[in-house]
N, C-alpha and C. Protein backbone atom coordinates (compact mmCIF):
# COMPACT_ATOMS: atom_id res chain seq x y z
N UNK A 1 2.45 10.68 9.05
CA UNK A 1 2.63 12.05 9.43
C UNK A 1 1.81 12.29 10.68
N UNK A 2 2.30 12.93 11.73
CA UNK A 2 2.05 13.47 13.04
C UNK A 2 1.59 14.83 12.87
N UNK A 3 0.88 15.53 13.88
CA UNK A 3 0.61 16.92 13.93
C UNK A 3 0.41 17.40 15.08
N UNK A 4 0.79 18.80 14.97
CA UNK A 4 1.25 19.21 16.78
C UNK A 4 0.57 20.54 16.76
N UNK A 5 0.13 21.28 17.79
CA UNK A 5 -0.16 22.30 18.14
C UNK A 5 0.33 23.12 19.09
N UNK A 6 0.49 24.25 19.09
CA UNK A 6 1.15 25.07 20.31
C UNK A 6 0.23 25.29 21.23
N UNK A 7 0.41 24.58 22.90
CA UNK A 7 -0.16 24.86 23.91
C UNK A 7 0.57 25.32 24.89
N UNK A 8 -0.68 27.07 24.93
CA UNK A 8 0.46 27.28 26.74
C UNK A 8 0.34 26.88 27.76
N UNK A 9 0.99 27.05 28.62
CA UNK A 9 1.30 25.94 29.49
C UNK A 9 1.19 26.99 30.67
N UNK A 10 -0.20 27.33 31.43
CA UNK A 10 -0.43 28.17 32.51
C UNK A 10 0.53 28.57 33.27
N UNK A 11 1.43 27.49 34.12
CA UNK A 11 1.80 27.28 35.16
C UNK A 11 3.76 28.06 35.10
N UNK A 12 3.82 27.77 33.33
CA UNK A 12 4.93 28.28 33.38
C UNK A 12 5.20 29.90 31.95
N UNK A 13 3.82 29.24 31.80
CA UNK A 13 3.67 31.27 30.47
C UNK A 13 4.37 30.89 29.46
N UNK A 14 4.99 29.22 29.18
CA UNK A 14 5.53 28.93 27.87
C UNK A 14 4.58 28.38 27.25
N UNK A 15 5.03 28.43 25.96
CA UNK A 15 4.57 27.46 24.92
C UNK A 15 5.52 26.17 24.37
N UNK A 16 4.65 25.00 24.40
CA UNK A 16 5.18 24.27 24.46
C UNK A 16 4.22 23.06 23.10
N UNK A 17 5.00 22.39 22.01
CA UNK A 17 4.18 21.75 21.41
C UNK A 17 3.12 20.43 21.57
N UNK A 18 2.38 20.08 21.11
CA UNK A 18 0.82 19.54 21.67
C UNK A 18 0.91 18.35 20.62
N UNK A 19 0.83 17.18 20.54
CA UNK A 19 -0.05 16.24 19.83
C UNK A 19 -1.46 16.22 19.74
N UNK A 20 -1.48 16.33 18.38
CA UNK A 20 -2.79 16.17 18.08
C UNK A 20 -3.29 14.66 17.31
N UNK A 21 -4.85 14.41 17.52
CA UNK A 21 -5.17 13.53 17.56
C UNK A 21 -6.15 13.56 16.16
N UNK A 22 -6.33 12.42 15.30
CA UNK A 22 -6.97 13.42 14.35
C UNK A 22 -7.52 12.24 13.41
N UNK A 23 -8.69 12.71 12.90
CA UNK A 23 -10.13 11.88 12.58
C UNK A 23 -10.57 11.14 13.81
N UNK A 24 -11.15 10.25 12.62
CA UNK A 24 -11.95 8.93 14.20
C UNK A 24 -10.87 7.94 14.38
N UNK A 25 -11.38 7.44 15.50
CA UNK A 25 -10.53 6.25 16.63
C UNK A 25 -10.38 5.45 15.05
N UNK A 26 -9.51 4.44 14.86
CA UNK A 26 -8.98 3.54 14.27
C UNK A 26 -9.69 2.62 15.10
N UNK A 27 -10.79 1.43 14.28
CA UNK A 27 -11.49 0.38 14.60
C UNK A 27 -10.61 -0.95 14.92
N UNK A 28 -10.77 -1.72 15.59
CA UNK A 28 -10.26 -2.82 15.54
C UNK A 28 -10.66 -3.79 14.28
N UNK A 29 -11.18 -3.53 13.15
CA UNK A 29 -11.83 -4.20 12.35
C UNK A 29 -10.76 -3.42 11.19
N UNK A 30 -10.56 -1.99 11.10
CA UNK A 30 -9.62 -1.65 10.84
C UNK A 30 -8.24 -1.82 10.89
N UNK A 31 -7.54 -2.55 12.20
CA UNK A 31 -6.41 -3.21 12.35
C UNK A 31 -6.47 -4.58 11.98
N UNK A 32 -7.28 -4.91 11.92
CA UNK A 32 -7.23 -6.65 11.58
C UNK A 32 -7.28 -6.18 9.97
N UNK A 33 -7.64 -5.52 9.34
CA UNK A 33 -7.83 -5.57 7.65
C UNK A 33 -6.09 -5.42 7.31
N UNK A 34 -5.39 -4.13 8.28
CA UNK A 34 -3.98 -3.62 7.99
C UNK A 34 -3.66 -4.67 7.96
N UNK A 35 -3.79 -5.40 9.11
CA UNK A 35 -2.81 -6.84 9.74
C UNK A 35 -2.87 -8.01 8.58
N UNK A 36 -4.00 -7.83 7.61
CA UNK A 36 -4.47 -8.95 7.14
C UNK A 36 -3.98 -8.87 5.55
N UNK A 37 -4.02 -7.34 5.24
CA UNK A 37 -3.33 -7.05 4.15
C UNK A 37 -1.83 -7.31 3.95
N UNK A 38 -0.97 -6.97 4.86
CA UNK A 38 0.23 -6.89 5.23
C UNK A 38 0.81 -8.51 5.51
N UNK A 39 -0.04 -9.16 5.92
CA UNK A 39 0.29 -11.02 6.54
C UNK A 39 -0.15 -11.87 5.41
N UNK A 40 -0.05 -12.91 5.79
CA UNK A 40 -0.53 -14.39 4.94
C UNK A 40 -1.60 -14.71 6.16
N UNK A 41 -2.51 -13.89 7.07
CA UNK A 41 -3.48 -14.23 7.70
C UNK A 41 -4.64 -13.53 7.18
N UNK A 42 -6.26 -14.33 7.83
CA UNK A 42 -7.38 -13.50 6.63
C UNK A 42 -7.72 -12.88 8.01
N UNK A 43 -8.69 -11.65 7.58
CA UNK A 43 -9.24 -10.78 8.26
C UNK A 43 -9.55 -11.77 9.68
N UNK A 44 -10.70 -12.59 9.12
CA UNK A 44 -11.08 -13.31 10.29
C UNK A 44 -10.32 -13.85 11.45
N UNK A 45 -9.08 -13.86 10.88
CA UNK A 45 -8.03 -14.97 11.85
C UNK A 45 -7.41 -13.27 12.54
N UNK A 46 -7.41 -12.43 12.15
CA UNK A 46 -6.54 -11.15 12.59
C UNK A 46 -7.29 -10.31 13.65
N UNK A 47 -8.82 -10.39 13.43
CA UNK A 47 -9.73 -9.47 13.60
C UNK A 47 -9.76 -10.57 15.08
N UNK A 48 -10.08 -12.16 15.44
CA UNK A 48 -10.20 -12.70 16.74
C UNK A 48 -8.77 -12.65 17.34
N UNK A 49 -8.03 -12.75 16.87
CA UNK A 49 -6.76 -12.39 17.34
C UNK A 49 -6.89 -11.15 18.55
N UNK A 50 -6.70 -10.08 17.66
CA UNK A 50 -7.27 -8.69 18.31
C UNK A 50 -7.78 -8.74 19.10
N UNK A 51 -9.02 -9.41 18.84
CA UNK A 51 -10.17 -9.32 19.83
C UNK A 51 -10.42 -10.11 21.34
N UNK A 52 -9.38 -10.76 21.28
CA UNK A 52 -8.84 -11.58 22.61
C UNK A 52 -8.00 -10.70 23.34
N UNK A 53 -7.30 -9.98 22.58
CA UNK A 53 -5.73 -9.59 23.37
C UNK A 53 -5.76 -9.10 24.87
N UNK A 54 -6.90 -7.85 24.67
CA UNK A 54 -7.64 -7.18 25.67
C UNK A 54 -7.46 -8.51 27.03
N UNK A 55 -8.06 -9.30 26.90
CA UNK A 55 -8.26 -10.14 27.71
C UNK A 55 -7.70 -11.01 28.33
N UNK A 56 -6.65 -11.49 27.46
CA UNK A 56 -5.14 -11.92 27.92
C UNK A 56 -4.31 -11.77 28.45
N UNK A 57 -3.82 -10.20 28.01
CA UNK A 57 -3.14 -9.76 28.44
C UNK A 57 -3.85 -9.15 30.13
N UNK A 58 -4.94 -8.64 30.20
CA UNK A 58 -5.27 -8.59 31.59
C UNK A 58 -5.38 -9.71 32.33
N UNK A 59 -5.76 -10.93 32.04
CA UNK A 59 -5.57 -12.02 32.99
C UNK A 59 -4.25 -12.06 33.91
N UNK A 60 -2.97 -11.90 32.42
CA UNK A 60 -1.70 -11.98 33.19
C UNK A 60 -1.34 -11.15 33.79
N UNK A 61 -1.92 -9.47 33.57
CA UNK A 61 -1.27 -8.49 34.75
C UNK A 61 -2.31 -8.72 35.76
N UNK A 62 -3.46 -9.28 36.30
CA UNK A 62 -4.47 -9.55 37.01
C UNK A 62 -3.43 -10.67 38.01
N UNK A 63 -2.65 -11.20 37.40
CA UNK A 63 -1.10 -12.48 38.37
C UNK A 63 -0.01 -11.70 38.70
N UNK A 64 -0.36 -10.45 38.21
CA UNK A 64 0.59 -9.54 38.85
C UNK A 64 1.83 -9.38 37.92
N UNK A 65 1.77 -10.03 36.48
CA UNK A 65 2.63 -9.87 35.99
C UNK A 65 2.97 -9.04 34.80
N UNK A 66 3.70 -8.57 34.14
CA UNK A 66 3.98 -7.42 33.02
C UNK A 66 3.83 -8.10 31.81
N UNK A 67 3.03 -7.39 30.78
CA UNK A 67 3.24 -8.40 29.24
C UNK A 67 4.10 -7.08 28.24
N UNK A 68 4.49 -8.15 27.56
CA UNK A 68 5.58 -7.88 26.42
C UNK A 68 5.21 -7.79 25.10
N UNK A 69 5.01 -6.76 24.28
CA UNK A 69 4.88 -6.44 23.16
C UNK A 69 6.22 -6.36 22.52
N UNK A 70 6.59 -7.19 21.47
CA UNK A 70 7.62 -7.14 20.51
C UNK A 70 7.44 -5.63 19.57
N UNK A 71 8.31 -5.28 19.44
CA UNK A 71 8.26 -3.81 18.85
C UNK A 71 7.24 -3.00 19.43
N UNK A 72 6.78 -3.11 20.30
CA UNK A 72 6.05 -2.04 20.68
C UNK A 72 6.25 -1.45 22.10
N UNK A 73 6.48 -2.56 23.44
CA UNK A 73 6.19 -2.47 24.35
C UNK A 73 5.80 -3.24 25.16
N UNK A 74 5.62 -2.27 26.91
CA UNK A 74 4.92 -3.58 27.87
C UNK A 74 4.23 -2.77 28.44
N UNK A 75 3.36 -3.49 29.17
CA UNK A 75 1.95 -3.10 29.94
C UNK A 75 1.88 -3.47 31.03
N UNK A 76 1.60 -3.07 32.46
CA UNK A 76 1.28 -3.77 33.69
C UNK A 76 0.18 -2.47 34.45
N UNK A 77 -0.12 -3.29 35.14
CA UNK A 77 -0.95 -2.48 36.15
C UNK A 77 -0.85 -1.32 37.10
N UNK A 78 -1.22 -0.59 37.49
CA UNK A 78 -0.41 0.62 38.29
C UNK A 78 -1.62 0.95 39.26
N UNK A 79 -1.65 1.01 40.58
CA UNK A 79 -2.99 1.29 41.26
C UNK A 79 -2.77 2.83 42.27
N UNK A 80 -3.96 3.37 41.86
CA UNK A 80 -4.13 4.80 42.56
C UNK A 80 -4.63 4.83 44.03
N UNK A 81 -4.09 4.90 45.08
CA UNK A 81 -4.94 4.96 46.61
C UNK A 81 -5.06 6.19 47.14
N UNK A 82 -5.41 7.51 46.15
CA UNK A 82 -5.45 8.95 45.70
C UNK A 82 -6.17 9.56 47.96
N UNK A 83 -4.78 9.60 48.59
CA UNK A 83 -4.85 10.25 49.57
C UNK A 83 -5.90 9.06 50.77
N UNK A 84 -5.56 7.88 50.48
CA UNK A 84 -6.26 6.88 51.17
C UNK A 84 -4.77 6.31 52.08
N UNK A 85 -3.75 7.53 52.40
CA UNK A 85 -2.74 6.79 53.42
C UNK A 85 -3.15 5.98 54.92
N UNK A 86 -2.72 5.18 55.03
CA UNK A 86 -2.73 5.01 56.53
C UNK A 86 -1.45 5.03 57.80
N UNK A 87 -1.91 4.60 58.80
CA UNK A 87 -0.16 5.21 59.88
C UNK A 87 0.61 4.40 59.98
N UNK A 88 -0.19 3.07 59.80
CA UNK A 88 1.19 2.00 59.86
C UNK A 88 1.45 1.00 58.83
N UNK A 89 1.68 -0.05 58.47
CA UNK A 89 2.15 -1.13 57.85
C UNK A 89 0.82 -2.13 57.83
N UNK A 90 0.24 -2.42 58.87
CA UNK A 90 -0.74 -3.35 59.18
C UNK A 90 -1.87 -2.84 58.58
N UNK A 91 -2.30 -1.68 58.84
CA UNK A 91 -3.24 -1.07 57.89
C UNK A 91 -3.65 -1.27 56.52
N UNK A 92 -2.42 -1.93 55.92
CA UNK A 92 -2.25 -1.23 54.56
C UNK A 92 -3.71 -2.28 53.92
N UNK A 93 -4.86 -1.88 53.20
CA UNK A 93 -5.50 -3.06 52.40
C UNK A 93 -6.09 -2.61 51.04
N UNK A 94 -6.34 -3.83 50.28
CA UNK A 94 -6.91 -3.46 49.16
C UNK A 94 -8.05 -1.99 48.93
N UNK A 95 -8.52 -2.29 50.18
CA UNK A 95 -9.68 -1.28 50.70
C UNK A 95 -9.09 0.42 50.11
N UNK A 96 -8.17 0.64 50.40
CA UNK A 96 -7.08 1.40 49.84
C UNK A 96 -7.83 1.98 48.37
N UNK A 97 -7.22 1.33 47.52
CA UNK A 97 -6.99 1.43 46.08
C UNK A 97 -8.90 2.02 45.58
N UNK A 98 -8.28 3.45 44.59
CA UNK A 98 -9.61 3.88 44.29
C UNK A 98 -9.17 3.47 42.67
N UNK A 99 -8.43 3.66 42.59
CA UNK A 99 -8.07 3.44 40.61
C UNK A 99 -7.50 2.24 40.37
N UNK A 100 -7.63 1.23 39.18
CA UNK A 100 -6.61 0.91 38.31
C UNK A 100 -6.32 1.53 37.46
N UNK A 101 -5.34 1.36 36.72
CA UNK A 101 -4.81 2.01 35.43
C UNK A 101 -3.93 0.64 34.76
N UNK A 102 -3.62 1.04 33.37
CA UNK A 102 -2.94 0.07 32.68
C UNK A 102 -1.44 1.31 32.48
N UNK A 103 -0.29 0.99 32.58
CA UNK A 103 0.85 1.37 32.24
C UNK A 103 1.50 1.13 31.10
N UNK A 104 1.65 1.75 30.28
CA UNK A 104 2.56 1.19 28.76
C UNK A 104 3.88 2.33 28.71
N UNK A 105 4.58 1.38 28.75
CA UNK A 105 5.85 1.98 28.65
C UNK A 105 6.63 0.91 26.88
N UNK A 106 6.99 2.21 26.12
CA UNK A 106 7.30 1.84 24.82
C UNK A 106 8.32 1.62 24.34
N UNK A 107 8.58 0.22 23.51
CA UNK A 107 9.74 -0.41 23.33
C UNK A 107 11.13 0.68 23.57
N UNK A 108 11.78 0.61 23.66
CA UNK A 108 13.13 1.35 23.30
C UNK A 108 14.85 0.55 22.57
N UNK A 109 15.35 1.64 22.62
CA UNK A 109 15.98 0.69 21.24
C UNK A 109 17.76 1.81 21.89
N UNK A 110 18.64 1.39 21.60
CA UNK A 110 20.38 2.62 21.72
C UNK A 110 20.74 2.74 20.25
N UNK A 111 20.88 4.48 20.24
CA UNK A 111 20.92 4.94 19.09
C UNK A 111 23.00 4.47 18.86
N UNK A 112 23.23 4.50 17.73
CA UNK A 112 24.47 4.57 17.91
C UNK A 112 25.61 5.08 18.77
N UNK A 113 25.83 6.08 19.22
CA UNK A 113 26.21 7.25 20.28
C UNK A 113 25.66 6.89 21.60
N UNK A 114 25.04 5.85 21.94
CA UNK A 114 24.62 4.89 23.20
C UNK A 114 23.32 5.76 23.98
N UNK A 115 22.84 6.94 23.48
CA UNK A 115 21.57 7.27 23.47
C UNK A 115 20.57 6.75 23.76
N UNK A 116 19.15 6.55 24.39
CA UNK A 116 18.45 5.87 24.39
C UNK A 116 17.45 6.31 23.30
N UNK A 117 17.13 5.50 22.45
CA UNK A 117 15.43 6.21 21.22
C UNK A 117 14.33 5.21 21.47
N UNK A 118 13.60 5.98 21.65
CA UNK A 118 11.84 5.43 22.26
C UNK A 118 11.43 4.98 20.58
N UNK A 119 10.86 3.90 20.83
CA UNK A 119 10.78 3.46 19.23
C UNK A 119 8.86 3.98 19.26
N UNK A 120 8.57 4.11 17.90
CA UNK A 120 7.01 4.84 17.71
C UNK A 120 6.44 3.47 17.21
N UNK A 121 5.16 3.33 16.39
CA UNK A 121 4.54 2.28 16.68
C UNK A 121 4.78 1.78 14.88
N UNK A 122 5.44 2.62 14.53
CA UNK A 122 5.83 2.34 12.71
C UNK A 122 7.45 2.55 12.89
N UNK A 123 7.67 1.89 11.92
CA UNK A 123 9.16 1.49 10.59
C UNK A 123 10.55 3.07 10.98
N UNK A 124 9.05 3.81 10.56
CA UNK A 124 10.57 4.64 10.40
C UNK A 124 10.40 6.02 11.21
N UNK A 125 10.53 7.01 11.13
CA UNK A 125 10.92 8.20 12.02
C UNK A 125 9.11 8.83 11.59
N UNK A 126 9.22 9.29 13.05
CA UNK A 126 7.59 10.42 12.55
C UNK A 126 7.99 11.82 12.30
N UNK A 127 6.86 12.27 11.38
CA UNK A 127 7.34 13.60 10.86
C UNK A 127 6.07 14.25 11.45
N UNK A 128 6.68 15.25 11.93
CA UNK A 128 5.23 16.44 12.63
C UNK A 128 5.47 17.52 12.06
N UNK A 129 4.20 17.93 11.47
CA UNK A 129 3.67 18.96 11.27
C UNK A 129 2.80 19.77 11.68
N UNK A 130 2.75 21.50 11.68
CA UNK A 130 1.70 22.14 12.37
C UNK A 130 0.71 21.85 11.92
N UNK A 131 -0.46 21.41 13.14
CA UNK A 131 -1.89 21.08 12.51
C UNK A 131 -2.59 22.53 12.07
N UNK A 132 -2.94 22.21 11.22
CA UNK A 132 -3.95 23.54 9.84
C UNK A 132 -4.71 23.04 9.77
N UNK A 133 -6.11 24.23 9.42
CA UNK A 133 -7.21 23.66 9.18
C UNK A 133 -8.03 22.87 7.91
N UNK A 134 -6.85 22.57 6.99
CA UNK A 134 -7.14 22.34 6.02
C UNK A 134 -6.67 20.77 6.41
N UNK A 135 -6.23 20.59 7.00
CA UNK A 135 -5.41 18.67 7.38
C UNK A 135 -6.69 18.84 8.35
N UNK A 136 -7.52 19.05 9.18
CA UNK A 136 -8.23 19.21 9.84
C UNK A 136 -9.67 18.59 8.97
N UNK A 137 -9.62 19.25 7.94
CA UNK A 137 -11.13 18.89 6.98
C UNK A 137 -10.38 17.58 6.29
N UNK A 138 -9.63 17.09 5.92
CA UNK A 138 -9.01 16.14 4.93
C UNK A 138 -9.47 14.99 6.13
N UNK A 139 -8.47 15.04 7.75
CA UNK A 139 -8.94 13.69 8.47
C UNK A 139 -10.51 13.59 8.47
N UNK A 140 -11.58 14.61 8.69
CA UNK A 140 -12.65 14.37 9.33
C UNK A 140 -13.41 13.82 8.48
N UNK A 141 -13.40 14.14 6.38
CA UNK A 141 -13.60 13.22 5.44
C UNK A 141 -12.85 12.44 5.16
N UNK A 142 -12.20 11.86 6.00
CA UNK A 142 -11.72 9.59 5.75
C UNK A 142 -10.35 10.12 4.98
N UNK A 143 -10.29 11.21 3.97
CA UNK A 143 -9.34 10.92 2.97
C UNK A 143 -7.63 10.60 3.56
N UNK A 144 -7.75 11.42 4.59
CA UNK A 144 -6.39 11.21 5.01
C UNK A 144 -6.08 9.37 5.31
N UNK A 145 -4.83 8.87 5.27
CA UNK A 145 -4.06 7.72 5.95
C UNK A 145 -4.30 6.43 4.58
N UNK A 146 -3.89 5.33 4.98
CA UNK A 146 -3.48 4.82 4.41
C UNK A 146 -4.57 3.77 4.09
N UNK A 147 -5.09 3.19 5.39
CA UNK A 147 -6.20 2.54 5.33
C UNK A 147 -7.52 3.45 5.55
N UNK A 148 -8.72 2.28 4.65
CA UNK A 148 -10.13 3.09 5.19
C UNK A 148 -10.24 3.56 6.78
N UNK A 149 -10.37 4.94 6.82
CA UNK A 149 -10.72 5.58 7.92
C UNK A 149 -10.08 6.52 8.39
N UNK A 150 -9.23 6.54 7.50
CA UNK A 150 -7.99 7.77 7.53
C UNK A 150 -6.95 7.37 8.85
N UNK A 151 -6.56 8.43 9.66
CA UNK A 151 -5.56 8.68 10.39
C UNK A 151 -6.02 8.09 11.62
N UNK A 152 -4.41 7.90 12.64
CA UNK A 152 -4.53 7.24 13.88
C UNK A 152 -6.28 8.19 14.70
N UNK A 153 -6.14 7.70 15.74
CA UNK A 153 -7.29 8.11 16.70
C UNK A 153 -7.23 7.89 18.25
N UNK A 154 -7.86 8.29 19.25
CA UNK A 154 -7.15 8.43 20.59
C UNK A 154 -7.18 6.92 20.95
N UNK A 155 -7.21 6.81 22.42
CA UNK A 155 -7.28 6.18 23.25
C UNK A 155 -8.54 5.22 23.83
N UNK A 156 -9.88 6.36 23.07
CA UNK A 156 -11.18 6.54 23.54
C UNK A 156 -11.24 5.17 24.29
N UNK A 157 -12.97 5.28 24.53
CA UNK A 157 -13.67 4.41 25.99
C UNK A 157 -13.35 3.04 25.66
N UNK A 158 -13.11 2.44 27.04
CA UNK A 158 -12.23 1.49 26.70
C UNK A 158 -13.09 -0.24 27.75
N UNK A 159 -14.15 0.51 27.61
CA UNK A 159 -15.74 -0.08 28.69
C UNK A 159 -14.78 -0.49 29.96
N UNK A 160 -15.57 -2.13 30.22
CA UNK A 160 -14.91 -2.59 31.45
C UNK A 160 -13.06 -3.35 31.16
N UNK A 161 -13.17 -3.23 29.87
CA UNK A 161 -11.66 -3.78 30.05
C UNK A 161 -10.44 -2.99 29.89
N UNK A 162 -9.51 -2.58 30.78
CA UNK A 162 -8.86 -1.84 31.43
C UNK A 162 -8.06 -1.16 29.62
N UNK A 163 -7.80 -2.53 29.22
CA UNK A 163 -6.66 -2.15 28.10
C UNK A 163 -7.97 -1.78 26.26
């Protein structure tokens, strides 16, 4: 289960619905237990797994190239040169670039009717509900989700490795 909030949206005086994010970040020690419950692999073998990926996968977009997540997605690099234009062609240098960023763009799948559907990171369809403050106290004591620690969690700090 998903949960959304109504945010207005300054620029145009609508309201428009919000994802919300809710308890703590989901541990990587936490995905290796899911992974480990769910597989014929033990924590240990799931949890270094994980714990490489970060690193792998940046080597290969570091060659300039895109990686591929089966059911999920791909990832490549995207660089910001935020108003660092220059006048000609010859100019152009790394010197440039103030940002990296990592790009994830998510699996997709054609609905019958030749539609395109963005696939989510689970089995079957997400259901959203308005976030209340009572789902609010349930994530922040663990109880909510499936595994210890309750419900998904953002994006948070992600140190020096990009992904």
């Amino acid at each position: 289960m998903a949960f959304y909030k109504p945010r207005l949206k300054k620029r145009s005086g609508l309201y428009y619905p919000e994802a919300v994010t809710v308890g703590k970040q989901v541990s990587t020690k936490q995905l290796a237990q899911a992974l480990s419950d769910r597989s014929t692999v033990t924590l240990s073998d799931a949890r270094a797994v994980l714990s490489e990926l970060g690193t792998v996968m940046s080597t290969y977009m570091a060659q300039g190239r895109s990686v591929q997540l089966e059911g999920l997605g791909s990832f490549r690099y995207t660089i910001n040169a935020q108003k660092q234009g220059v006048e000609t062609l010859e100019e152009v240098s790394p010197l440039q670039i103030k940002s990296i960023r990592v790009r994830f763009v998510p699996e997709t799948t054609r609905n019958a009717d030749g539609t395109v559907a963005t696939r989510s990171c689970q089995p079957g369809a997400v259901d959203w509900f308005l976030w209340a403050a009572e789902e609010k106290k349930k994530a922040d004591d663990g109880s909510a989700g499936e595994y210890e620690g309750g419900s998904s969690g953002n994006d948070g700090g992600t140190g020096s490795n990009p992904l």
